[in-house]
Structure formats: C-alpha cells, structure tokens
C-alpha atoms as a PDB file:
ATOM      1  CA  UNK A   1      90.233  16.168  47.416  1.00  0.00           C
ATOM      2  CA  UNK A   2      89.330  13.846  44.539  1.00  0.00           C
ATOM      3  CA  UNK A   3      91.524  14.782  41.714  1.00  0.00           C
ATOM      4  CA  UNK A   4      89.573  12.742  39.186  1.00  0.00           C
ATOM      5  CA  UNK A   5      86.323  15.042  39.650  1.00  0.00           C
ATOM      6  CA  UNK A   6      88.495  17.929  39.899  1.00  0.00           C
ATOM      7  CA  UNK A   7      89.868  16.898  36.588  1.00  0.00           C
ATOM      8  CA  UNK A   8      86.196  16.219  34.788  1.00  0.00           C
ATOM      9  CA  UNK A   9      84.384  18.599  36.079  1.00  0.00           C
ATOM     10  CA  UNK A  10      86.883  21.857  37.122  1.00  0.00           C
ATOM     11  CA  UNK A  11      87.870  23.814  39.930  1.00  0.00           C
ATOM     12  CA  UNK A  12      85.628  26.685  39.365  1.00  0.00           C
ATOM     13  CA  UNK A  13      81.644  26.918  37.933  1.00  0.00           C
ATOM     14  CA  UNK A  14      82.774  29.393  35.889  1.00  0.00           C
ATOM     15  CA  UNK A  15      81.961  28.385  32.618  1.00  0.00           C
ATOM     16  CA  UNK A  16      78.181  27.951  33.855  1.00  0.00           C
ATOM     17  CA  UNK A  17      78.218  32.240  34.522  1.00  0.00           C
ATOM     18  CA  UNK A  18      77.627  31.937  30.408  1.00  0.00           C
ATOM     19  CA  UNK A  19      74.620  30.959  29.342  1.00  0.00           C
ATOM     20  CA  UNK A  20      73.331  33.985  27.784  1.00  0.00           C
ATOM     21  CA  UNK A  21      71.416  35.091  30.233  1.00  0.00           C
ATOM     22  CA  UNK A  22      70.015  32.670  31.921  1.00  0.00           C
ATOM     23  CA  UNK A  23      70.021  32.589  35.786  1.00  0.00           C
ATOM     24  CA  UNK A  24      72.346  30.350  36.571  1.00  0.00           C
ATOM     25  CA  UNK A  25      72.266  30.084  40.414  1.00  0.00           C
ATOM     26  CA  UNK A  26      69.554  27.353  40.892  1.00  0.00           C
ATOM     27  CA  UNK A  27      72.308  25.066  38.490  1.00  0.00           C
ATOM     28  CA  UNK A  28      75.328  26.457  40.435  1.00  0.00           C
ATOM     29  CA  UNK A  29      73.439  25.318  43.725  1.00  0.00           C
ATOM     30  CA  UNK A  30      72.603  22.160  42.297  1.00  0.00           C
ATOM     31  CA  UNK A  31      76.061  21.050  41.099  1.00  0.00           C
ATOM     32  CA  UNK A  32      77.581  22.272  44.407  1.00  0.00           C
ATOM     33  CA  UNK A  33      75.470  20.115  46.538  1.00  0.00           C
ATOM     34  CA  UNK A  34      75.838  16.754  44.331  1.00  0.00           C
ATOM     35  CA  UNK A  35      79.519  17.452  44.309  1.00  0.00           C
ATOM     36  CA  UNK A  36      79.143  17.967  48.153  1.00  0.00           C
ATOM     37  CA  UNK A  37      77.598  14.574  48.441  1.00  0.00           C
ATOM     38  CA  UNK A  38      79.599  13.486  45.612  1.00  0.00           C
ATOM     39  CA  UNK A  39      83.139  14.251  47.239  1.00  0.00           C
ATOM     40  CA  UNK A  40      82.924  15.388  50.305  1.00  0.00           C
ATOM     41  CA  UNK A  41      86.910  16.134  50.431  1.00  0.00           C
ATOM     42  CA  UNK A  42      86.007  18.832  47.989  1.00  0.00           C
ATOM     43  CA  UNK A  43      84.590  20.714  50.634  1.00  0.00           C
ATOM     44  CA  UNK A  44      87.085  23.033  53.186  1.00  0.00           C
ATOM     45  CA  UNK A  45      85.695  25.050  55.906  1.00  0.00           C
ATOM     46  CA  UNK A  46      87.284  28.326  55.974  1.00  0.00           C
ATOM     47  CA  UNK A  47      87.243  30.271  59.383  1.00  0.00           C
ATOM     48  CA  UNK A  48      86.421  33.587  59.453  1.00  0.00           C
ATOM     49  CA  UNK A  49      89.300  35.597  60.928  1.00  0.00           C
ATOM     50  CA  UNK A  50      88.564  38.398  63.249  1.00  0.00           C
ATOM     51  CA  UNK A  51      88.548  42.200  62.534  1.00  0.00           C
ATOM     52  CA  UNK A  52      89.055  45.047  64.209  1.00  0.00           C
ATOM     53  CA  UNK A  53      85.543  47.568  64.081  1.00  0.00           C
ATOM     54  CA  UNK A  54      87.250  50.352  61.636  1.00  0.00           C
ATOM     55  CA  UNK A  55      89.504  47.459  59.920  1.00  0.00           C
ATOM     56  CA  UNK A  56      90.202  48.655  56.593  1.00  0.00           C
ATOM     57  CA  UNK A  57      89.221  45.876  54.154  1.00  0.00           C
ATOM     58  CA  UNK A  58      91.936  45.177  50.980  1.00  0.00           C
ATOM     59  CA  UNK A  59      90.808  44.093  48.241  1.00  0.00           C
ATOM     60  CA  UNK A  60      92.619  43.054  45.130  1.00  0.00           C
ATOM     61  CA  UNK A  61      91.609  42.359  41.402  1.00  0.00           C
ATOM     62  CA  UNK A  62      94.693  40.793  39.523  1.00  0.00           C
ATOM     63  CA  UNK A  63      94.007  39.930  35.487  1.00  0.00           C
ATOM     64  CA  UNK A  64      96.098  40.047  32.584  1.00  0.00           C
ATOM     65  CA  UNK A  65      92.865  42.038  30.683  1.00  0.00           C
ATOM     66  CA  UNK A  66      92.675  44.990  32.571  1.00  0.00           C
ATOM     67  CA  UNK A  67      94.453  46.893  30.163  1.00  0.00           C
ATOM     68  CA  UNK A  68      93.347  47.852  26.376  1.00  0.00           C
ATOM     69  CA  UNK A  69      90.060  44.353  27.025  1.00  0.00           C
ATOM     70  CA  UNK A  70      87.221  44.519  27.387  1.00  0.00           C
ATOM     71  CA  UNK A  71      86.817  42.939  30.456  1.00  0.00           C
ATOM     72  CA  UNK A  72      89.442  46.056  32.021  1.00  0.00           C
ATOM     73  CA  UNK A  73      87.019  48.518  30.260  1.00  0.00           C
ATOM     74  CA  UNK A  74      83.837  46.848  32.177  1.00  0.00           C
ATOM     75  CA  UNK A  75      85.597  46.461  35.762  1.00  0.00           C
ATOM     76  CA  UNK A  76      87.089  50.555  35.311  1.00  0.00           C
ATOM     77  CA  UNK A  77      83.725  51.820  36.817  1.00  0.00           C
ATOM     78  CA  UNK A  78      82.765  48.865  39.709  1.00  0.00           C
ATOM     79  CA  UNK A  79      86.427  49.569  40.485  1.00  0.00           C
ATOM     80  CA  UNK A  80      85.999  53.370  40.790  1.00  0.00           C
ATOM     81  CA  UNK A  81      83.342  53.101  42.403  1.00  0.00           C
ATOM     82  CA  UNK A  82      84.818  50.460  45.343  1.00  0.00           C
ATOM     83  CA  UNK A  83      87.875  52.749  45.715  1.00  0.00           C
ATOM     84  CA  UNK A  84      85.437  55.399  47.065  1.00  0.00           C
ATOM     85  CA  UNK A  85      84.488  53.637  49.856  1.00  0.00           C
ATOM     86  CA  UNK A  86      86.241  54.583  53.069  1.00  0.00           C
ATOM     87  CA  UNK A  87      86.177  51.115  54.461  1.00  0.00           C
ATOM     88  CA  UNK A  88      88.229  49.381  51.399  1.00  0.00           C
ATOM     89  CA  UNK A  89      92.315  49.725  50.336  1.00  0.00           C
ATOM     90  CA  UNK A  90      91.572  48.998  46.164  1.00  0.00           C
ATOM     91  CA  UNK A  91      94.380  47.468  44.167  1.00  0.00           C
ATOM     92  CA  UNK A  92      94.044  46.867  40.064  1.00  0.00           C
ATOM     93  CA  UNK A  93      97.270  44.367  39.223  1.00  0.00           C
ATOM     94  CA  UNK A  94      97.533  44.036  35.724  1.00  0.00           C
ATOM     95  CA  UNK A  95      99.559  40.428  35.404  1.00  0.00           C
ATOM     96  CA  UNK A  96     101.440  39.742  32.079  1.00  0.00           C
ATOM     97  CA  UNK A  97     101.645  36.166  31.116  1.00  0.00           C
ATOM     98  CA  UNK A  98     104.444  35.516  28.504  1.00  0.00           C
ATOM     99  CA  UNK A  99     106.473  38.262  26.503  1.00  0.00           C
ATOM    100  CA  UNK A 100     104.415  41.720  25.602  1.00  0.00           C
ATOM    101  CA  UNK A 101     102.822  42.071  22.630  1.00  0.00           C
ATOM    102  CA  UNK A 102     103.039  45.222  20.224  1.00  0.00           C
END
C-alpha cells in the first residue's frame, strides 16, 4: 500500500464515527471510494473461509477500557447480550498498556 496516504489520512475512519451525531456513512462511503481510486494498493480482498453449518462463531473484544471506563461500562450489556447467543464463544480481554495505575 501507499504509506504516504496511510500516513495523512490513517488506517482507520474512525475519527469520522464523531461528529455528534451526524450520519456519517454517506462520508465514510465517499472517502472509501476516492481512496479506492486514489490507491488502489489500499484495497485487499479477503476470502471468506468456509464453515461448518453449527460452527460456533468466536468473537473477541480486546481494549485497555473495559474496566472502571466508560467505554467498558457501555459494551457490559451488547456483550451480555452476544454471550447469550448459542451460535457465538464471547471473550472480553482487558489489555494493559504500560505499568498499572492506583
């Protein structure tokens, strides 16, 4: 991929998720196509792996703010709620970046 756009404009949209509100998909669409055009290389076709009919499905949400931040206190009931259904494993890794703080 092109490292320069990767380096002015980011890996990730992420920052455009807060606008206050606004509905940000027509944007995300928008910058995803010109960087399409834009850099091509930027763009990997993933393969979708096959699955067996009763596969269970793991999925894993890893942040160092799942515990005592708000953003562990909004995930606690999506995450409930997905660990209730029969067709997914859920994990919850809590990953501590640097020393712990008191």
């Amino acid at each position: 991929y092109d490292e320069a756009i990767v380096r002015r404009v980011g890996r990730t949209l992420f920052n455009l998720a807060h606008q206050c509100g606004q509905d940000d998909a027509e944007i995300m669409f928008l910058l995803a196509s010109t960087l399409t055009r834009a850099a091509p290389s930027l763009v990997e076709e993933v393969p979708e792996l096959p699955r067996l009919q009763n596969e269970v499905v793991k999925l894993g949400f890893a942040s160092a703010h799942l515990c005592d931040h708000s953003i562990g206190k909004m995930l606690a009931d999506p995450l409930i709620f997905l660990a209730r259904d029969p067709r997914l494993e859920v994990y919850a890794l809590h990953v501590a970046f640097g020393p712990p703080s008191d």
